[in-house]
C-alpha atoms as a PDB file:
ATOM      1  CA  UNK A   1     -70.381  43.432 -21.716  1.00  0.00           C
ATOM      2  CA  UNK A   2     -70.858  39.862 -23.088  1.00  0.00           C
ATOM      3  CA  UNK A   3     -74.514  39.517 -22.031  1.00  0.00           C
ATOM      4  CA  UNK A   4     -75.333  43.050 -22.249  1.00  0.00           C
ATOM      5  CA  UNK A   5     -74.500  42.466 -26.281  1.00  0.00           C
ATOM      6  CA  UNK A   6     -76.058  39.224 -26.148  1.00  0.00           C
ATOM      7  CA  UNK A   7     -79.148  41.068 -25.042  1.00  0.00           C
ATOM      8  CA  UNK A   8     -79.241  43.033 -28.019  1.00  0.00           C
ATOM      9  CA  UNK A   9     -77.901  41.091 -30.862  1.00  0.00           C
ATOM     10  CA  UNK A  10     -79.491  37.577 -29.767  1.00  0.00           C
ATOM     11  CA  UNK A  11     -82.475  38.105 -26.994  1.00  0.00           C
ATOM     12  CA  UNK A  12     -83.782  40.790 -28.618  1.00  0.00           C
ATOM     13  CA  UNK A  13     -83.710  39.506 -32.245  1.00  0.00           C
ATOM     14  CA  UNK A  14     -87.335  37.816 -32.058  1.00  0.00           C
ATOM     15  CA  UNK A  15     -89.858  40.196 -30.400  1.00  0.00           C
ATOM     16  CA  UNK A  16     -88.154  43.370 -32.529  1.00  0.00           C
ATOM     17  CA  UNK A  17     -88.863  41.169 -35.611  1.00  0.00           C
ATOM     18  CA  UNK A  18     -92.374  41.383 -34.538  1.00  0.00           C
ATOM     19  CA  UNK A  19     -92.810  44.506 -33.447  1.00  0.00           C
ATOM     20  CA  UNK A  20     -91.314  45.504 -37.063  1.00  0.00           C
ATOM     21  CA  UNK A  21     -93.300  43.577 -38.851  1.00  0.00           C
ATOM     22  CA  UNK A  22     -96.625  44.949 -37.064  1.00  0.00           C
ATOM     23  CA  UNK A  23     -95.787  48.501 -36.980  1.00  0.00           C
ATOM     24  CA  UNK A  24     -92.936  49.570 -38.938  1.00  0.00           C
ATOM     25  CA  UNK A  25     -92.883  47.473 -42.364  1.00  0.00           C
ATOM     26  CA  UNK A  26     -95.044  48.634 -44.961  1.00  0.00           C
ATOM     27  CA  UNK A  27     -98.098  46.316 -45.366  1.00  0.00           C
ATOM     28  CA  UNK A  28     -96.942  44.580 -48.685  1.00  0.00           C
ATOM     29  CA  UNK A  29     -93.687  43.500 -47.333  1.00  0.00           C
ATOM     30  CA  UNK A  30     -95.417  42.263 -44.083  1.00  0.00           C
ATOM     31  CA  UNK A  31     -94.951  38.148 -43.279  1.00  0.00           C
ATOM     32  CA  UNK A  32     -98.042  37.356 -42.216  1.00  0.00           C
ATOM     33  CA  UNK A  33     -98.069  36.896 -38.382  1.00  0.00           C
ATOM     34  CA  UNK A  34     -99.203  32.852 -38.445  1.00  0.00           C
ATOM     35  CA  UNK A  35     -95.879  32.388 -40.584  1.00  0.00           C
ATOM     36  CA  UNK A  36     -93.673  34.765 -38.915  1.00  0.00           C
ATOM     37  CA  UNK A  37     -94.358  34.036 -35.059  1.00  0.00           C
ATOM     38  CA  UNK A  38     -93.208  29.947 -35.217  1.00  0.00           C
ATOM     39  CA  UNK A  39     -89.951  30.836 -36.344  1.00  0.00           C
ATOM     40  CA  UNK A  40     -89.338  33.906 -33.822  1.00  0.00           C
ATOM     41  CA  UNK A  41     -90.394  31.659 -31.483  1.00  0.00           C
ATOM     42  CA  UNK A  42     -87.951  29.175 -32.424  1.00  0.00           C
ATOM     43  CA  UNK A  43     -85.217  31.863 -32.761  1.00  0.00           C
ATOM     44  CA  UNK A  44     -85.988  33.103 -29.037  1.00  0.00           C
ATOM     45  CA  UNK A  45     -85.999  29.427 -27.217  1.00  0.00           C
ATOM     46  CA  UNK A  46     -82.275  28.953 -29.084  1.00  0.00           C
ATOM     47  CA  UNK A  47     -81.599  32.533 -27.276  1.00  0.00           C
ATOM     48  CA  UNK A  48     -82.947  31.209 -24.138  1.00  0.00           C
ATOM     49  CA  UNK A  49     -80.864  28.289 -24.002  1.00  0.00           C
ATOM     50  CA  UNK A  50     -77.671  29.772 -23.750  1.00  0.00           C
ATOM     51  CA  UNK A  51     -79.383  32.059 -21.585  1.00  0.00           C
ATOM     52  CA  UNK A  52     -80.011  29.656 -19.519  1.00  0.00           C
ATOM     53  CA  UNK A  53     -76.554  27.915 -19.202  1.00  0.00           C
ATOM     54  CA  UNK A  54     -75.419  30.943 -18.302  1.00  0.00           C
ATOM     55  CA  UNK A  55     -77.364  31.241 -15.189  1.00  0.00           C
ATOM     56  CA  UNK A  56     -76.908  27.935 -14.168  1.00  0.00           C
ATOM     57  CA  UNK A  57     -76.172  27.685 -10.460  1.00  0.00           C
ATOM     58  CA  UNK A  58     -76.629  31.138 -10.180  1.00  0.00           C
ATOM     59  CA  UNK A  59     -78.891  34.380  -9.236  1.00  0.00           C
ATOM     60  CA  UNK A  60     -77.952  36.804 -11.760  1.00  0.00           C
ATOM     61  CA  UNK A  61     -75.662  36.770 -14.206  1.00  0.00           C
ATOM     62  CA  UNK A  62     -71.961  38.210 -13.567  1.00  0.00           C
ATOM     63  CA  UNK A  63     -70.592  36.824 -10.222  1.00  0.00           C
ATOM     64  CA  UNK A  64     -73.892  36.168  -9.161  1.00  0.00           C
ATOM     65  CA  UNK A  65     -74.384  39.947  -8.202  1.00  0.00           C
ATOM     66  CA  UNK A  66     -77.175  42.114  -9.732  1.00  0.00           C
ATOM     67  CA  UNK A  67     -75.247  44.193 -12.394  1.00  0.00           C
ATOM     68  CA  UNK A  68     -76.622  46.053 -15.653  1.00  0.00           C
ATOM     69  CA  UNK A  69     -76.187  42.907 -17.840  1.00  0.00           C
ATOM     70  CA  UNK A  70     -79.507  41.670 -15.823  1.00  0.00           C
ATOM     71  CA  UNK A  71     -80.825  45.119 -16.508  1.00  0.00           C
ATOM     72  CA  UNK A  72     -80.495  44.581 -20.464  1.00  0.00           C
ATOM     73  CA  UNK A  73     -81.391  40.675 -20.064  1.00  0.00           C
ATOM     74  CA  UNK A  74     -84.651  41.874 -18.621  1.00  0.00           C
ATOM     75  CA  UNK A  75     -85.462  44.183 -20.622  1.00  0.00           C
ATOM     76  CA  UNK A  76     -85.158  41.732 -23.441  1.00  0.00           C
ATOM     77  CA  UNK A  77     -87.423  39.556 -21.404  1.00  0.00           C
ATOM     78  CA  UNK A  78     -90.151  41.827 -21.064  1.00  0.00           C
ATOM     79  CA  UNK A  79     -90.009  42.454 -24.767  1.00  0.00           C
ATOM     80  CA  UNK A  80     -90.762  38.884 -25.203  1.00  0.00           C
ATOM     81  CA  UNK A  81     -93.769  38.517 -23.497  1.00  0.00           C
ATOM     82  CA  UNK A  82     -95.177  42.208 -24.100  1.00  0.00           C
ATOM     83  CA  UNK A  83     -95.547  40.319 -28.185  1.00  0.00           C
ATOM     84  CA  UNK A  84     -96.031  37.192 -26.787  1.00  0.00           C
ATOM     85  CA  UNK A  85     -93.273  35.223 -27.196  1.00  0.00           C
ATOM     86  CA  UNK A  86     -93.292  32.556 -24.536  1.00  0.00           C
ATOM     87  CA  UNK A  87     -89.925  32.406 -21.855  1.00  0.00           C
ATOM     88  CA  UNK A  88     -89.094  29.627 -20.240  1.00  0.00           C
ATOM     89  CA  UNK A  89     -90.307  28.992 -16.444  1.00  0.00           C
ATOM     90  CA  UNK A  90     -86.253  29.412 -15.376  1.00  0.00           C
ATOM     91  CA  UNK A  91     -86.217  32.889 -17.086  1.00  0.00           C
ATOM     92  CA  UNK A  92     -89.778  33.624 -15.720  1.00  0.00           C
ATOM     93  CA  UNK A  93     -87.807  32.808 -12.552  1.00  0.00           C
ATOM     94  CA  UNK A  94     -85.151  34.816 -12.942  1.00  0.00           C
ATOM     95  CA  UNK A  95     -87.131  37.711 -14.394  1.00  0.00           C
ATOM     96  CA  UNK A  96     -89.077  37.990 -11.410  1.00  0.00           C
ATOM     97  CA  UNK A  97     -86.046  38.039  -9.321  1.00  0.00           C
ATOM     98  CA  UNK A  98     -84.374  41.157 -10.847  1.00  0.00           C
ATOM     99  CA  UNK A  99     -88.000  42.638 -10.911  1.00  0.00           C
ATOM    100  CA  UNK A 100     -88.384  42.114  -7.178  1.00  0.00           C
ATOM    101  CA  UNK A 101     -85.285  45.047  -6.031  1.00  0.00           C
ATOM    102  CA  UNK A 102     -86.045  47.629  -4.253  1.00  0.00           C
ATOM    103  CA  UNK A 103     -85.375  49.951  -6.997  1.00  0.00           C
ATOM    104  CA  UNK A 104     -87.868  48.625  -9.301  1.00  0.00           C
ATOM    105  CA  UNK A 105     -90.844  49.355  -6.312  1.00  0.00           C
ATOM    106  CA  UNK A 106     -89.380  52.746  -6.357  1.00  0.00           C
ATOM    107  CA  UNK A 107     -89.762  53.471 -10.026  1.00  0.00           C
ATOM    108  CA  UNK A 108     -93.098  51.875  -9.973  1.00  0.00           C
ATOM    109  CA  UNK A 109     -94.382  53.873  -7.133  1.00  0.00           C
ATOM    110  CA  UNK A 110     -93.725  56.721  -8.549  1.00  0.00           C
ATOM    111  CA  UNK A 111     -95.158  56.193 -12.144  1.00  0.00           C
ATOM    112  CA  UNK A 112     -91.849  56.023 -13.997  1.00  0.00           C
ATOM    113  CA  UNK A 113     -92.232  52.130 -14.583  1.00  0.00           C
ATOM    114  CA  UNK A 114     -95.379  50.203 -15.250  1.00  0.00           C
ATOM    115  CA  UNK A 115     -96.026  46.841 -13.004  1.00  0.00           C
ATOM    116  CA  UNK A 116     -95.452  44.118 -15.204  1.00  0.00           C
ATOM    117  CA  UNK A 117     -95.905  41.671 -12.614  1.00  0.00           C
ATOM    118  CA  UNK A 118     -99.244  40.052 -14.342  1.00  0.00           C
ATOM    119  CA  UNK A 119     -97.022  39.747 -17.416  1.00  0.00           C
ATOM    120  CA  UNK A 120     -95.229  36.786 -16.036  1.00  0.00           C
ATOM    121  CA  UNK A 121     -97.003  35.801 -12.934  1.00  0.00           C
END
């Protein structure tokens, strides 16, 4: 549960402030996007860090077994990158790991997932 949350309430935080900003706010309360990306950026690399200790010496993220934390973790991951918020090379690592299972083929095979595989390759 602790990195499912942490996907939401701290990976997550930076590309949704961007995706708000660009789509949902009203134009006058918009930050203009040369002002607002620096500091998401900045607020996603702190994110990443303690990402990042918490995958040290490790695969995934709970026992070092795939588990729906790495689901939610990825997710946030993709979300990054889709607004172009860089990731660091460990979590571009990592990302392609839990993107490489057998289940993810399957849902891209069949149309239900898009191959994101140029988004971090």
């Amino acid at each position: 549960m602790q990195w499912s949350d942490f996907a939401l309430s701290e990976l997550e935080v930076a590309p949704w402030m961007l995706i708000k900003n660009s789509r949902v706010y009203p134009d006058e309360l918009k930050i203009p996007p040369e002002i607002l990306a620096p500091s998401m950026q900045w607020e996603s690399s702190r994110a990443q860090r303690i990402l990042i200790k918490g995958l040290e010496g490790k695969n995934y993220l709970v026992g070092n077994a795939f588990s729906l934390a790495d689901i939610h973790i990825s997710v946030a991951l993709l979300m990054h990158l889709k607004v172009g918020l860089s990731i660091a090379p460990v979590l571009g690592t990592y990302l392609g790991r839990t993107l490489s299972r057998p289940a993810v083929a399957r849902l891209i095979a069949r149309g239900e997932m898009a191959d994101v595989s140029a988004l971090f390759c």
